[in-house]
Structure formats: C-alpha cells, structure tokens
Protein backbone atom coordinates (compact mmCIF):
# COMPACT_ATOMS: atom_id res chain seq x y z
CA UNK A 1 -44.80 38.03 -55.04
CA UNK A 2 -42.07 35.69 -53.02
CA UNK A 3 -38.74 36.80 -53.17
CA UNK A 4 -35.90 34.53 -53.45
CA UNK A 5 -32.77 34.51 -50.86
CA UNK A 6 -29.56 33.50 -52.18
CA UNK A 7 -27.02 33.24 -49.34
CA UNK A 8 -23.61 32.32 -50.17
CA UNK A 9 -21.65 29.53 -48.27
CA UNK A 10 -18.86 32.48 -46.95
CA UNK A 11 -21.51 34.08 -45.59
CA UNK A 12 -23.62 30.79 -43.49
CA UNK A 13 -19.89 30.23 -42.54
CA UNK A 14 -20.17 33.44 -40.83
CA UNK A 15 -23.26 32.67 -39.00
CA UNK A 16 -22.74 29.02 -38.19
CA UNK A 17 -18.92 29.03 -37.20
CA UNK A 18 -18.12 27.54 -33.90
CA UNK A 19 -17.82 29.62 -30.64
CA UNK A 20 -14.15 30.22 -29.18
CA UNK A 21 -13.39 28.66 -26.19
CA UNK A 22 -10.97 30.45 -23.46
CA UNK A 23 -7.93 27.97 -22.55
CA UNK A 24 -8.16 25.13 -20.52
CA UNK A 25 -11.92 24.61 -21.10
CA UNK A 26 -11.76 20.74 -20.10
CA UNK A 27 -11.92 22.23 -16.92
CA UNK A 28 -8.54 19.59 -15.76
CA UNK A 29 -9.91 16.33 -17.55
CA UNK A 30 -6.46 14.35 -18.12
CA UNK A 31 -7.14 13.55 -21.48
CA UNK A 32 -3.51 12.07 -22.55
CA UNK A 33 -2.67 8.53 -22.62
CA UNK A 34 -2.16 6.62 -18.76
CA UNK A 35 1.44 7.38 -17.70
CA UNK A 36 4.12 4.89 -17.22
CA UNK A 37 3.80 4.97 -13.41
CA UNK A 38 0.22 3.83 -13.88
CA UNK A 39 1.07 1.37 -16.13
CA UNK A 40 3.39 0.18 -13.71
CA UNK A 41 1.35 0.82 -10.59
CA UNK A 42 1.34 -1.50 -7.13
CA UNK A 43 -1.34 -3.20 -5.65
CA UNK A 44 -1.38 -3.06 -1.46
CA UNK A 45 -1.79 -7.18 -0.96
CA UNK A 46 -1.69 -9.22 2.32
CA UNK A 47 0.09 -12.94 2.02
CA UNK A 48 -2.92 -15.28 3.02
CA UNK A 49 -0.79 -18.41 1.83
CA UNK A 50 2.19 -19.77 0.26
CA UNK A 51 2.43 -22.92 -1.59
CA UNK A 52 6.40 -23.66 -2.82
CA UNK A 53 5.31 -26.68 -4.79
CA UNK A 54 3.24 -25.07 -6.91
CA UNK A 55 4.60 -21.64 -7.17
CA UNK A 56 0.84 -20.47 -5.95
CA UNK A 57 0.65 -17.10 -3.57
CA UNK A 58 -2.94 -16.41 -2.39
CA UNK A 59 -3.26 -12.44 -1.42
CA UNK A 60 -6.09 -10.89 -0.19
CA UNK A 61 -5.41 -7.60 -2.17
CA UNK A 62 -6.68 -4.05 -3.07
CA UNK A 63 -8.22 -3.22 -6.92
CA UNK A 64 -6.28 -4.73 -9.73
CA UNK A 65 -7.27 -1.95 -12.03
CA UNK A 66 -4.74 -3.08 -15.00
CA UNK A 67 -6.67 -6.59 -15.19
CA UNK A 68 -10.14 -4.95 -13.93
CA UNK A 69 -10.13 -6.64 -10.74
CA UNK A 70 -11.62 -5.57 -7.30
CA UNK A 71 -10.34 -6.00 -4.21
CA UNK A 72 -10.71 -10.21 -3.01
CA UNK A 73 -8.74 -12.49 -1.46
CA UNK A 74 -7.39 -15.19 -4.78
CA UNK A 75 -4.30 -17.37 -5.30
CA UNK A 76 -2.20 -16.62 -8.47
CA UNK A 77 0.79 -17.90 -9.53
CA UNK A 78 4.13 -16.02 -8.87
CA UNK A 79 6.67 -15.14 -11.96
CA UNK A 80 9.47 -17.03 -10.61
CA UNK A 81 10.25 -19.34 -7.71
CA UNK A 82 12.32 -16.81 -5.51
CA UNK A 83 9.24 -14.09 -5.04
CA UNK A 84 7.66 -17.52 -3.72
CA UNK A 85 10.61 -18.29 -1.33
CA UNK A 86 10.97 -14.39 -0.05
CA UNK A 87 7.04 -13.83 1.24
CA UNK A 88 5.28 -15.60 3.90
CA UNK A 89 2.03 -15.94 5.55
CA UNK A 90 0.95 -12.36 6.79
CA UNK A 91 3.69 -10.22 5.15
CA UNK A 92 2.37 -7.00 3.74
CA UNK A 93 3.24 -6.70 0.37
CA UNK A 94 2.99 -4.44 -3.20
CA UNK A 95 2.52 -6.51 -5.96
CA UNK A 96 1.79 -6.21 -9.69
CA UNK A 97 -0.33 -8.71 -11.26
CA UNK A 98 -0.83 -9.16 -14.89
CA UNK A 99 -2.76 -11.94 -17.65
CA UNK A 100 0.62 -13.79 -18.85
CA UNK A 101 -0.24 -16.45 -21.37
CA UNK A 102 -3.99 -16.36 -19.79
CA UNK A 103 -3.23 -16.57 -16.16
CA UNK A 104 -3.02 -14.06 -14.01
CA UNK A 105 0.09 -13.77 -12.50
CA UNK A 106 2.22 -11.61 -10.00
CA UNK A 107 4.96 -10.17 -12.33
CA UNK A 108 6.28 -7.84 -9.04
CA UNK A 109 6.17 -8.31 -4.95
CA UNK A 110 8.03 -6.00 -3.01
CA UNK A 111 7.42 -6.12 1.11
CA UNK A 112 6.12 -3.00 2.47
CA UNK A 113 7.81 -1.59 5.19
C-alpha cells in the first residue's frame, strides 16, 4: 500500500531557506551609484587645433567614458568663447566633454601643469 506524505509549508521553509552569507560577500564589488567625482571626472587631452571663428577645439584625447568615447583625436565645440581664446596648439589640457543639445561639447578645460 502507498503511503501519503503531507509536509507542511513551515516545514519545506525549513529545508529550502536560503544559506547565510558572512559580511562583505561581494568580495569589494562597488555596487552604489557612480560618485560625484566620476560624474565630474577629466579627460587628459592634447590641443591639436584652435579655430576662434567657429568656437571649434580639436583634441586628441584619452577615453570619454561619460559619452562612451575612446581615446581619438576629434574637434568639438567649446562652451564659451574664452576656453577658445585661453588654449593653443600643443597645450596639455583636462577637459570635460558632454552631448549638449546633441553635440558634443567641452563643458570644462583646465591646462595641466
């Protein structure tokens, strides 16, 4: 004759529950939200050419990871005439380019000293 097993939900609960994990099991994955110094981060760039008249500044410059960029050598348009005026032709700078109104565009230059 087959006998019938009757387990109770409490009791599977029991059986199936998950295993405990000891702290800091991620083993140091940052899992939080990109920090405000990334956000902000500065691209290493090299002034290949200025162009005053049309507010163009073509840098050959390191990864633009905030627009998903690799490293090349592109003109974009500066934010404002006077980062146009205060760069020229081989300068060494940190910039931060980002998609204004669809163009990519440097937003920050500093020259590195």
């Amino acid at each position: 004759m087959k006998k019938l097993i009757v387990v109770s939900a409490a009791a599977l609960a029991g059986v199936f529950a998950a295993p405990a994990f000891a702290d800091d099991d991620m083993g140091g994955m940052n899992m939080s939200a990109p920090s405000a110094s990334t956000k902000s981060a500065l691209t290493d760039a090299e002034v290949k050419k200025v162009d005053p008249e049309t507010g163009m500044v073509t840098l050959k410059h390191g990864a633009l990871e905030n627009v998903g960029m690799p490293p090349m050598t592109m003109a974009f348009k500066a934010k404002d005439a006077a980062m146009v005026k205060q760069v020229h032709e081989g300068d060494k700078v940190k910039v931060r380019v980002e998609s204004v109104n669809g163009m990519l565009t440097i937003v920050k230059m500093e020259k590195r000293s």
